[in-house]
PDB file of N, CA and C in Angstrom:
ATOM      1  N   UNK A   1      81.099 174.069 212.600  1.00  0.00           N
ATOM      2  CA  UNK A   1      80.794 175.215 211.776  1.00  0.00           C
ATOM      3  C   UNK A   1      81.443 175.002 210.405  1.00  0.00           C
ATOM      4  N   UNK A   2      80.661 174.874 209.228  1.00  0.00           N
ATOM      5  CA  UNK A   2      81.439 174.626 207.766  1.00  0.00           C
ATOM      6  C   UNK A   2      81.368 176.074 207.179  1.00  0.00           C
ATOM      7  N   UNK A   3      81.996 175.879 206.111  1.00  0.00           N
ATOM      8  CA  UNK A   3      82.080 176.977 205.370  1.00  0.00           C
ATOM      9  C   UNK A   3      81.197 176.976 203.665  1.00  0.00           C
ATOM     10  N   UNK A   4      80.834 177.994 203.893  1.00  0.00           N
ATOM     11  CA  UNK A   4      79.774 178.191 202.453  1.00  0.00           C
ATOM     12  C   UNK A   4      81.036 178.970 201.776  1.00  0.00           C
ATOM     13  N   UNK A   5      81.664 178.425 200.845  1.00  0.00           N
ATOM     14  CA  UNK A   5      82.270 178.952 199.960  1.00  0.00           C
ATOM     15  C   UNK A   5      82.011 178.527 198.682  1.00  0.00           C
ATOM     16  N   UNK A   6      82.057 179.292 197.432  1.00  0.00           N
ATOM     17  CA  UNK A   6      81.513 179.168 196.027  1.00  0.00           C
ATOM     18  C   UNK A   6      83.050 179.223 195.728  1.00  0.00           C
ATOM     19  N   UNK A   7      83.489 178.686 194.184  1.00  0.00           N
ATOM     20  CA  UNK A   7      84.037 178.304 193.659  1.00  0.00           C
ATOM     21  C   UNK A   7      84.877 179.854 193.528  1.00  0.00           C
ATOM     22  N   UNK A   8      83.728 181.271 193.064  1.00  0.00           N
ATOM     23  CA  UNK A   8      84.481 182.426 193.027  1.00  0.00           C
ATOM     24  C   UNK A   8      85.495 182.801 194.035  1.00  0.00           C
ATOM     25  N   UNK A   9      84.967 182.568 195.536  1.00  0.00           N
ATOM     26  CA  UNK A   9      85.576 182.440 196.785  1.00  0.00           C
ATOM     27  C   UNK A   9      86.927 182.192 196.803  1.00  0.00           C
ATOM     28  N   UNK A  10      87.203 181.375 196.029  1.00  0.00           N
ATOM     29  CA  UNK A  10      88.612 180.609 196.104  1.00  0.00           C
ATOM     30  C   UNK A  10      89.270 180.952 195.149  1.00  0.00           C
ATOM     31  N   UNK A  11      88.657 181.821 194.190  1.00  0.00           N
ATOM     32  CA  UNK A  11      89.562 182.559 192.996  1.00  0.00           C
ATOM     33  C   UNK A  11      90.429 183.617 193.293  1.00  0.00           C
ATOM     34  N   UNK A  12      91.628 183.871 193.127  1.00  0.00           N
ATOM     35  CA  UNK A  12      91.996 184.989 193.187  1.00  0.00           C
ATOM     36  C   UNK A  12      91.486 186.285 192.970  1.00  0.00           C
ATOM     37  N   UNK A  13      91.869 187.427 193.512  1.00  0.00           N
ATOM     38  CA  UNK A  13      90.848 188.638 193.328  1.00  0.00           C
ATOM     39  C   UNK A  13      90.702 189.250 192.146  1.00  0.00           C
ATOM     40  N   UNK A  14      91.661 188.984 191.518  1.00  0.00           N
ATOM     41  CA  UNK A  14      91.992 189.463 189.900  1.00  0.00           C
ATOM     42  C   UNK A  14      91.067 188.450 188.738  1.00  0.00           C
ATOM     43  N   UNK A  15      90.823 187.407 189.360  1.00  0.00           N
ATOM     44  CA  UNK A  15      89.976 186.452 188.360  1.00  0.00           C
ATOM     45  C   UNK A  15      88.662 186.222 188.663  1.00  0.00           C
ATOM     46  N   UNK A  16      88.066 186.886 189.874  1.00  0.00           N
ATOM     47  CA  UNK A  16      86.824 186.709 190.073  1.00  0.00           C
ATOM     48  C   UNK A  16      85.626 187.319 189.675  1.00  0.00           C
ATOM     49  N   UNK A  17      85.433 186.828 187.996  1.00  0.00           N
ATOM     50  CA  UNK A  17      84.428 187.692 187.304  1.00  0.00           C
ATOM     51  C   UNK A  17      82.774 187.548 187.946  1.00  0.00           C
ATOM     52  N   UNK A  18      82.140 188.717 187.342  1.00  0.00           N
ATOM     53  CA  UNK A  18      80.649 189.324 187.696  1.00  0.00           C
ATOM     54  C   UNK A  18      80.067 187.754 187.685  1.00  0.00           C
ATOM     55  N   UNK A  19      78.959 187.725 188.042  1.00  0.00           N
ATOM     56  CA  UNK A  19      78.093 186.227 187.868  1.00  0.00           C
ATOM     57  C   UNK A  19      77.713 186.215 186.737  1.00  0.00           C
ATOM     58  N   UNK A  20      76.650 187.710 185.812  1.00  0.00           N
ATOM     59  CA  UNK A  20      76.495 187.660 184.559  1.00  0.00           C
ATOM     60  C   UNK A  20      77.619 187.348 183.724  1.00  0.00           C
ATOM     61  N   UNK A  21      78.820 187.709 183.976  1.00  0.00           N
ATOM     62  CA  UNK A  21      79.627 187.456 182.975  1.00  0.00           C
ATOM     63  C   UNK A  21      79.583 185.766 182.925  1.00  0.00           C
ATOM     64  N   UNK A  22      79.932 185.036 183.990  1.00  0.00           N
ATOM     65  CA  UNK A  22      80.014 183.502 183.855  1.00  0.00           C
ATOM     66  C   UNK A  22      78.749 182.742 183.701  1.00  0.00           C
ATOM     67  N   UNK A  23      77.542 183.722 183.905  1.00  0.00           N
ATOM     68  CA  UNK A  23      76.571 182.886 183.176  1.00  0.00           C
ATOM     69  C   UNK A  23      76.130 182.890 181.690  1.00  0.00           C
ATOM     70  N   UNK A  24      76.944 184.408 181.135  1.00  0.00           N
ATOM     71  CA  UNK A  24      77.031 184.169 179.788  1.00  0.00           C
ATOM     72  C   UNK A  24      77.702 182.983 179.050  1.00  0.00           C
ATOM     73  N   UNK A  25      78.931 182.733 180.111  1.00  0.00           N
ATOM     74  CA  UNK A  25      79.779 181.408 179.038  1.00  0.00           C
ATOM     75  C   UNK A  25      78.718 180.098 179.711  1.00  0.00           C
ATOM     76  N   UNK A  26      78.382 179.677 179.935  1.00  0.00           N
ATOM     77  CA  UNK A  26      77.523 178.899 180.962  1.00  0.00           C
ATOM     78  C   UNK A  26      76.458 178.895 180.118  1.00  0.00           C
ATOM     79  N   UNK A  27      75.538 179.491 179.370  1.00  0.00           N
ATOM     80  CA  UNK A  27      74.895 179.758 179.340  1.00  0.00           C
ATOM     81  C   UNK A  27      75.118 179.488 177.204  1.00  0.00           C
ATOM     82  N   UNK A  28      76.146 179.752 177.018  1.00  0.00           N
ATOM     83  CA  UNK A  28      76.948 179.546 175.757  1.00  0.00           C
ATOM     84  C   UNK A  28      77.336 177.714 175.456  1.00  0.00           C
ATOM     85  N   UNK A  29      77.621 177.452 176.602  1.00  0.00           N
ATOM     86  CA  UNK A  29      78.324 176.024 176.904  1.00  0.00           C
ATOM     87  C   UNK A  29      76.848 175.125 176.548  1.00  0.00           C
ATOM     88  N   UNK A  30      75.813 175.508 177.663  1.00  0.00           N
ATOM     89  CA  UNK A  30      75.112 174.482 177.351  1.00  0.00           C
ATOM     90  C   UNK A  30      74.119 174.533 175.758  1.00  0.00           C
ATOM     91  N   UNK A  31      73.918 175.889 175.251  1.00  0.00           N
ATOM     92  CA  UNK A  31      73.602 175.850 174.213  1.00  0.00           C
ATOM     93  C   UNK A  31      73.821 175.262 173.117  1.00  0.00           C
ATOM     94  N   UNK A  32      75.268 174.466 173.089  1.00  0.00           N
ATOM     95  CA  UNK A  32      76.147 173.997 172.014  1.00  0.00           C
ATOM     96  C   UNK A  32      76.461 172.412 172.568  1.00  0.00           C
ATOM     97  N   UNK A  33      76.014 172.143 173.107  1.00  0.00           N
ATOM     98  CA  UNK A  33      76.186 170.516 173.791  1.00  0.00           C
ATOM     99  C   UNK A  33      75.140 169.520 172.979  1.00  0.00           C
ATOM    100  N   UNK A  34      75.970 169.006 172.542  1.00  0.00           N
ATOM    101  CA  UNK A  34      75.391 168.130 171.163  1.00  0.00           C
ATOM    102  C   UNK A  34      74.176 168.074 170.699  1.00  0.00           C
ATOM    103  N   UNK A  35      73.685 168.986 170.310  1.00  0.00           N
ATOM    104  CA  UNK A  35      71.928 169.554 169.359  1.00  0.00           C
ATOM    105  C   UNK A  35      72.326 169.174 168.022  1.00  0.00           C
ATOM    106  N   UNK A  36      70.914 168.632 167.531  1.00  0.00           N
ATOM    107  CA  UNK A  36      71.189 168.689 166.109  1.00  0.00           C
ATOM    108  C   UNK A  36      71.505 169.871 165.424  1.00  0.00           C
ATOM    109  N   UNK A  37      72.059 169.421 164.335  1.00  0.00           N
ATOM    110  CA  UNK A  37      72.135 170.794 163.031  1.00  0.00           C
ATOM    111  C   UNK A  37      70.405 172.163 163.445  1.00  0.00           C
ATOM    112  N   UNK A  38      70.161 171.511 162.983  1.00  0.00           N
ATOM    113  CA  UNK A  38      68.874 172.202 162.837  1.00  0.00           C
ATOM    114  C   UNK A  38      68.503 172.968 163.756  1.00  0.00           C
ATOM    115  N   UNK A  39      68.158 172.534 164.933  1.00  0.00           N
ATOM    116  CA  UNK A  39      68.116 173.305 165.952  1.00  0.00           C
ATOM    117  C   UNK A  39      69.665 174.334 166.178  1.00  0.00           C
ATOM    118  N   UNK A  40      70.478 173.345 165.926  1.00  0.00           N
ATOM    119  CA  UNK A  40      71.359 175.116 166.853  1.00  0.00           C
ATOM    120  C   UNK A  40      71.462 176.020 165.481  1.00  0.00           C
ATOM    121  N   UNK A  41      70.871 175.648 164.415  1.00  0.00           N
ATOM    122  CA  UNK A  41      71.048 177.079 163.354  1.00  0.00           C
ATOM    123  C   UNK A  41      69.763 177.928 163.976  1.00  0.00           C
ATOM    124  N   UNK A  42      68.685 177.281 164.157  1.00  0.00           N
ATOM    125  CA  UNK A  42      67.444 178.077 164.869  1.00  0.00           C
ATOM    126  C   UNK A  42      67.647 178.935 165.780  1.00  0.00           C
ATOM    127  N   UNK A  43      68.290 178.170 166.644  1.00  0.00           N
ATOM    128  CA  UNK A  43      68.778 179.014 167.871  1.00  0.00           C
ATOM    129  C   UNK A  43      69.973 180.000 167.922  1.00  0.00           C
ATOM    130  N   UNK A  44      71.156 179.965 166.683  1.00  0.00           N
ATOM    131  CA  UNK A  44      71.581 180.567 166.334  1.00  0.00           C
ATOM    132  C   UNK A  44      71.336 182.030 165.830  1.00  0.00           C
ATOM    133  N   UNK A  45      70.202 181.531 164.447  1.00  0.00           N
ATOM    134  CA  UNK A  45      69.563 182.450 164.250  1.00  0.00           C
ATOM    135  C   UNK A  45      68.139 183.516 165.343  1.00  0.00           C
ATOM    136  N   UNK A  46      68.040 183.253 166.118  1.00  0.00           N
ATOM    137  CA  UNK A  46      67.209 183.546 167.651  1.00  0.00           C
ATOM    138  C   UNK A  46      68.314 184.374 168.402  1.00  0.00           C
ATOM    139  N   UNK A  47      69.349 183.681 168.442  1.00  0.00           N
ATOM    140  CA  UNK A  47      70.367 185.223 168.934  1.00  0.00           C
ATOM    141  C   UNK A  47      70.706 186.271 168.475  1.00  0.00           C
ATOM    142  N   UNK A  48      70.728 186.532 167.356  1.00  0.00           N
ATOM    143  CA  UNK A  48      71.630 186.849 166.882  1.00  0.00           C
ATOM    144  C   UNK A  48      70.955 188.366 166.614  1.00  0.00           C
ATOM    145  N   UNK A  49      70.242 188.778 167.172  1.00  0.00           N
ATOM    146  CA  UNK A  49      69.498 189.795 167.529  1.00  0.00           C
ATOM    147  C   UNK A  49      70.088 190.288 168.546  1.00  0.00           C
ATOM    148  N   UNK A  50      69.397 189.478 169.261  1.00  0.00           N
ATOM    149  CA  UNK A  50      69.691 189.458 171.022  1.00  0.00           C
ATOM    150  C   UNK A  50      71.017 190.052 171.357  1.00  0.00           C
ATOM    151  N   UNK A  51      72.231 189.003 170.708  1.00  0.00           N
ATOM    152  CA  UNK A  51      73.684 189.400 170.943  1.00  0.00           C
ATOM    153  C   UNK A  51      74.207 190.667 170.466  1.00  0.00           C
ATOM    154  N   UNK A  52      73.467 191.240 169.565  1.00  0.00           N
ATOM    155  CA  UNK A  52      74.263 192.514 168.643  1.00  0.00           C
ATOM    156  C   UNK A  52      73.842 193.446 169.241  1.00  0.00           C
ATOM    157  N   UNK A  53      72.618 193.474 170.217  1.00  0.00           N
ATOM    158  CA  UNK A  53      71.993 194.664 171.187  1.00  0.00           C
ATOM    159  C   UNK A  53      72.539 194.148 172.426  1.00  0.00           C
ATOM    160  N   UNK A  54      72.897 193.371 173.009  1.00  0.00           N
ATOM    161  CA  UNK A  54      73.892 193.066 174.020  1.00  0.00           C
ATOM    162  C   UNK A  54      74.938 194.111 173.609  1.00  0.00           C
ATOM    163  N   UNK A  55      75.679 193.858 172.148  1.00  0.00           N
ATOM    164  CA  UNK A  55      77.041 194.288 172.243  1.00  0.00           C
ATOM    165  C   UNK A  55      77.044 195.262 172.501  1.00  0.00           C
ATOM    166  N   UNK A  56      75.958 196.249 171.869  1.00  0.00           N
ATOM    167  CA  UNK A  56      75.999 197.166 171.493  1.00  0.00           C
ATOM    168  C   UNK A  56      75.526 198.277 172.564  1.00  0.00           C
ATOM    169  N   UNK A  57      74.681 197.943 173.535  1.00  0.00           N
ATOM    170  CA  UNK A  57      74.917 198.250 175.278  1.00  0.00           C
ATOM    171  C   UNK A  57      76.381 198.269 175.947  1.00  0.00           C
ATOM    172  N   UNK A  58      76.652 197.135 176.346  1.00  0.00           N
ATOM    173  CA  UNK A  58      77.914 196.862 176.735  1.00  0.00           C
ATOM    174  C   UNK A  58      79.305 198.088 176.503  1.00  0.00           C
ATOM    175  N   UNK A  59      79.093 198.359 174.789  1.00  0.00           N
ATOM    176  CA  UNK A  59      80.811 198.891 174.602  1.00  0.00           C
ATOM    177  C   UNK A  59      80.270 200.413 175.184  1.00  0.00           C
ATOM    178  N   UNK A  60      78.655 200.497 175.586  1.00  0.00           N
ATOM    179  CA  UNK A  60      78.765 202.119 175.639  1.00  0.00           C
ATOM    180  C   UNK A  60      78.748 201.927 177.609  1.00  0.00           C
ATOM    181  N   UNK A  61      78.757 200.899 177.831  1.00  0.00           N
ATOM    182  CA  UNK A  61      79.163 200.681 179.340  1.00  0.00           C
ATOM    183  C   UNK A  61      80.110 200.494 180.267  1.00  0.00           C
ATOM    184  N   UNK A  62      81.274 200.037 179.605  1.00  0.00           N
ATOM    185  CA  UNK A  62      82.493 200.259 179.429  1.00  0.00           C
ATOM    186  C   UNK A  62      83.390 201.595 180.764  1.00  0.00           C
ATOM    187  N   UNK A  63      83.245 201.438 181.796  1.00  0.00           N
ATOM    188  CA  UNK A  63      83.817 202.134 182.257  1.00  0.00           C
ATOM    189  C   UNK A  63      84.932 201.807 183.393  1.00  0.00           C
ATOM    190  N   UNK A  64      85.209 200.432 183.309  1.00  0.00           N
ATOM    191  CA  UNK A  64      85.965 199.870 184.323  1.00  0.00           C
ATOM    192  C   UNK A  64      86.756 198.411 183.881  1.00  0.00           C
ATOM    193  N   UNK A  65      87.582 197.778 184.562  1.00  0.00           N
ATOM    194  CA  UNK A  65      88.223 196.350 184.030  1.00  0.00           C
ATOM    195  C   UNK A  65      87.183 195.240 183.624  1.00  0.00           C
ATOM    196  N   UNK A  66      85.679 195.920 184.664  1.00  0.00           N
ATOM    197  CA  UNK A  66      84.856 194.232 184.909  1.00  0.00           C
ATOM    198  C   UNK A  66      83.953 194.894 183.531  1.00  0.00           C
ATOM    199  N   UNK A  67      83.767 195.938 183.574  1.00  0.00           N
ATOM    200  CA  UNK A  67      82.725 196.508 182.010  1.00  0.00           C
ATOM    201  C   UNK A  67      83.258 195.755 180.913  1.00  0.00           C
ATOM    202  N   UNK A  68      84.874 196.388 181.456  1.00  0.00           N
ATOM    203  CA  UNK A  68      85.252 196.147 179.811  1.00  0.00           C
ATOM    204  C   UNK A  68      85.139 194.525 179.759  1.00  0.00           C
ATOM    205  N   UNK A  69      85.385 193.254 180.452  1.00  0.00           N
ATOM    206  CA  UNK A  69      85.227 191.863 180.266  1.00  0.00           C
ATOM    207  C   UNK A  69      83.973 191.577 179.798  1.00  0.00           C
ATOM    208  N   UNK A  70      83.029 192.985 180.519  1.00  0.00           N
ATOM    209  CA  UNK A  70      81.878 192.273 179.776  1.00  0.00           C
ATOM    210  C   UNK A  70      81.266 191.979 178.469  1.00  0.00           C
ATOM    211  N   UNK A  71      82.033 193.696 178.299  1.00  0.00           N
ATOM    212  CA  UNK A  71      82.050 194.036 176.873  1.00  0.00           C
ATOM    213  C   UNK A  71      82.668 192.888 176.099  1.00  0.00           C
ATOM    214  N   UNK A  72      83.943 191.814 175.944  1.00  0.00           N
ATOM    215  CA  UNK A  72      84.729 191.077 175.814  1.00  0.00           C
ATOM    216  C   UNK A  72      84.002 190.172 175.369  1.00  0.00           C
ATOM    217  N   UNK A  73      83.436 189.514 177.020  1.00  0.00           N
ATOM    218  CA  UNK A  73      82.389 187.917 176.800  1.00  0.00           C
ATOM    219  C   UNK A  73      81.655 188.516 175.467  1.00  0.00           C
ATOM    220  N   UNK A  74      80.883 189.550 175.429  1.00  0.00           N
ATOM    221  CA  UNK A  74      79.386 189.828 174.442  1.00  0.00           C
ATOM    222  C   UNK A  74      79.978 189.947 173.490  1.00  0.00           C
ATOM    223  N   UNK A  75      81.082 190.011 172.535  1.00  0.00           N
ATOM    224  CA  UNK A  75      82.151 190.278 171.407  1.00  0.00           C
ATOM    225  C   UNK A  75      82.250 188.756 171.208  1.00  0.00           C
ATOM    226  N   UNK A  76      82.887 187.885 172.207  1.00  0.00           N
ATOM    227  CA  UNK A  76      83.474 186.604 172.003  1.00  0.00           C
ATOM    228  C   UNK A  76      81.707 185.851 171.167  1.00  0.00           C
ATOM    229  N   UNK A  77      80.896 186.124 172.164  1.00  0.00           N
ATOM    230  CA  UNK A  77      79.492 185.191 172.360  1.00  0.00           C
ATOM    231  C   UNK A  77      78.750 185.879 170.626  1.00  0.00           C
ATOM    232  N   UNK A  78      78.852 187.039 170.251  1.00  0.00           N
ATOM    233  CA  UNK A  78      78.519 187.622 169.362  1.00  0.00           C
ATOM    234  C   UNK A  78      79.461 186.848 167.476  1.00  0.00           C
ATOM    235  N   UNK A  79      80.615 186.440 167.805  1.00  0.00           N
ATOM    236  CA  UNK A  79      81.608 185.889 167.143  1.00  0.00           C
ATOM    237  C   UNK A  79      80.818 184.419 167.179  1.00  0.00           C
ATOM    238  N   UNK A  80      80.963 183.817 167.949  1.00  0.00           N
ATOM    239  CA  UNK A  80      80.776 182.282 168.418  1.00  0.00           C
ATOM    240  C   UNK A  80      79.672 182.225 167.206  1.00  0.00           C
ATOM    241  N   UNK A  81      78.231 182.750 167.857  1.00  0.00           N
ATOM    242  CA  UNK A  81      76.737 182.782 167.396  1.00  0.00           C
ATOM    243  C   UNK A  81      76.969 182.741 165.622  1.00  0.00           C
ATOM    244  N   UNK A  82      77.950 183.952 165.326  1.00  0.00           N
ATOM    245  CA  UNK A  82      78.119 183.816 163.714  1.00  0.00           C
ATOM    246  C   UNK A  82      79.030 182.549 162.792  1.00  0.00           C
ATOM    247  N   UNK A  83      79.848 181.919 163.745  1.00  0.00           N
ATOM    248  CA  UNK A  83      80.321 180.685 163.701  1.00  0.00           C
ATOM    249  C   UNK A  83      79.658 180.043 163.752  1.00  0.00           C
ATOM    250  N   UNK A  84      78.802 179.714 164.383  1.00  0.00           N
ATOM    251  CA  UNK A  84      77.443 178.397 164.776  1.00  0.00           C
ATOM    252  C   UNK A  84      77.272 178.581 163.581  1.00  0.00           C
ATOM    253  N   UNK A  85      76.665 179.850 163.136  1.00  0.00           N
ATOM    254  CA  UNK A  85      75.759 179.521 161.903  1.00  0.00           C
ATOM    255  C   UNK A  85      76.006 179.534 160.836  1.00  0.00           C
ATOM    256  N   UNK A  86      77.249 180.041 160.634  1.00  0.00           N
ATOM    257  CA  UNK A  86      78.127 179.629 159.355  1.00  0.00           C
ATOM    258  C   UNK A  86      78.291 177.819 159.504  1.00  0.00           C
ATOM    259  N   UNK A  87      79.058 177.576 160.255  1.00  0.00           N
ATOM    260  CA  UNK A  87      79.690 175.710 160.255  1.00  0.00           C
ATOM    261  C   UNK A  87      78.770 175.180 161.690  1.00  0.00           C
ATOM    262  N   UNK A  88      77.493 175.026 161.490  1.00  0.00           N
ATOM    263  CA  UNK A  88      76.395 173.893 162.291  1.00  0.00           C
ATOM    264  C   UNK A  88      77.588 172.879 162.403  1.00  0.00           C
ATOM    265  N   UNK A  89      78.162 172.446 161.780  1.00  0.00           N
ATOM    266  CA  UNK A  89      79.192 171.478 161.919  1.00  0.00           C
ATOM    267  C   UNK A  89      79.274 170.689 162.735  1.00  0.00           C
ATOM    268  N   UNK A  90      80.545 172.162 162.996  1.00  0.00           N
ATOM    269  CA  UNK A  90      81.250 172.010 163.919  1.00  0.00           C
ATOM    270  C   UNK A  90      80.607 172.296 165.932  1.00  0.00           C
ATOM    271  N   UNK A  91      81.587 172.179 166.456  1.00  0.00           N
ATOM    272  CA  UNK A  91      81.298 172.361 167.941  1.00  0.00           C
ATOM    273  C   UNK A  91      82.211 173.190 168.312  1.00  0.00           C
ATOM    274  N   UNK A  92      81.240 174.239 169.015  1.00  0.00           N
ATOM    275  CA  UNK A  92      82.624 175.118 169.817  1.00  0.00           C
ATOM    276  C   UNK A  92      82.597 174.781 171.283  1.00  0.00           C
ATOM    277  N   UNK A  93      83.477 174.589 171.545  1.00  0.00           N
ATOM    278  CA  UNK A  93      84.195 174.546 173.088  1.00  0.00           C
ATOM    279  C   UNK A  93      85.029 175.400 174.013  1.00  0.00           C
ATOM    280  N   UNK A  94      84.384 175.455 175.227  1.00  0.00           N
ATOM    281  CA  UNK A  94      85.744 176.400 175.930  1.00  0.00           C
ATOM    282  C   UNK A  94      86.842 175.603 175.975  1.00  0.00           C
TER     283      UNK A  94
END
């Protein structure tokens, strides 16, 4: 008999965030994995809609520790997106 355990499984109870929340950084990660300039300003600019009506859900959802992280990630991911498109440059990393 094996065990089906996921990676959350083995997290402590205090660190085991929502799935949306970790597929937001996940989801952040692979967006930024070596694309040209060009494209990640495109795609930059393609969020950046998206993320500010994320945020802007989120802070009015806010009613608990895991809300408020979510609220957090969509702040961090909302920051990031305006970085991308200021310095294509650079690379952000977790």
């Amino acid at each position: 008999m094996g065990l089906n355990l996921s990676v959350t499984d083995l997290l402590p109870r205090k660190y085991r965030f929502a799935t949306d929340i970790l597929e937001s950084f996940i989801d952040f990660i692979d967006d930024n994995i070596e694309k040209p300039i060009e494209q990640k300003l495109r795609e930059a600019k393609r969020r950046e809609e998206e993320l500010k009506i994320k945020k802007q859900e989120s802070i009015k959802a806010v009613e608990s520790e895991e809300t408020a992280l979510k609220h957090v990630v969509n702040c961090f991911l909302v920051i990031a997106n305006q970085l991308e498109k200021k310095y294509p440059n650079s690379t952000l990393k977790l």
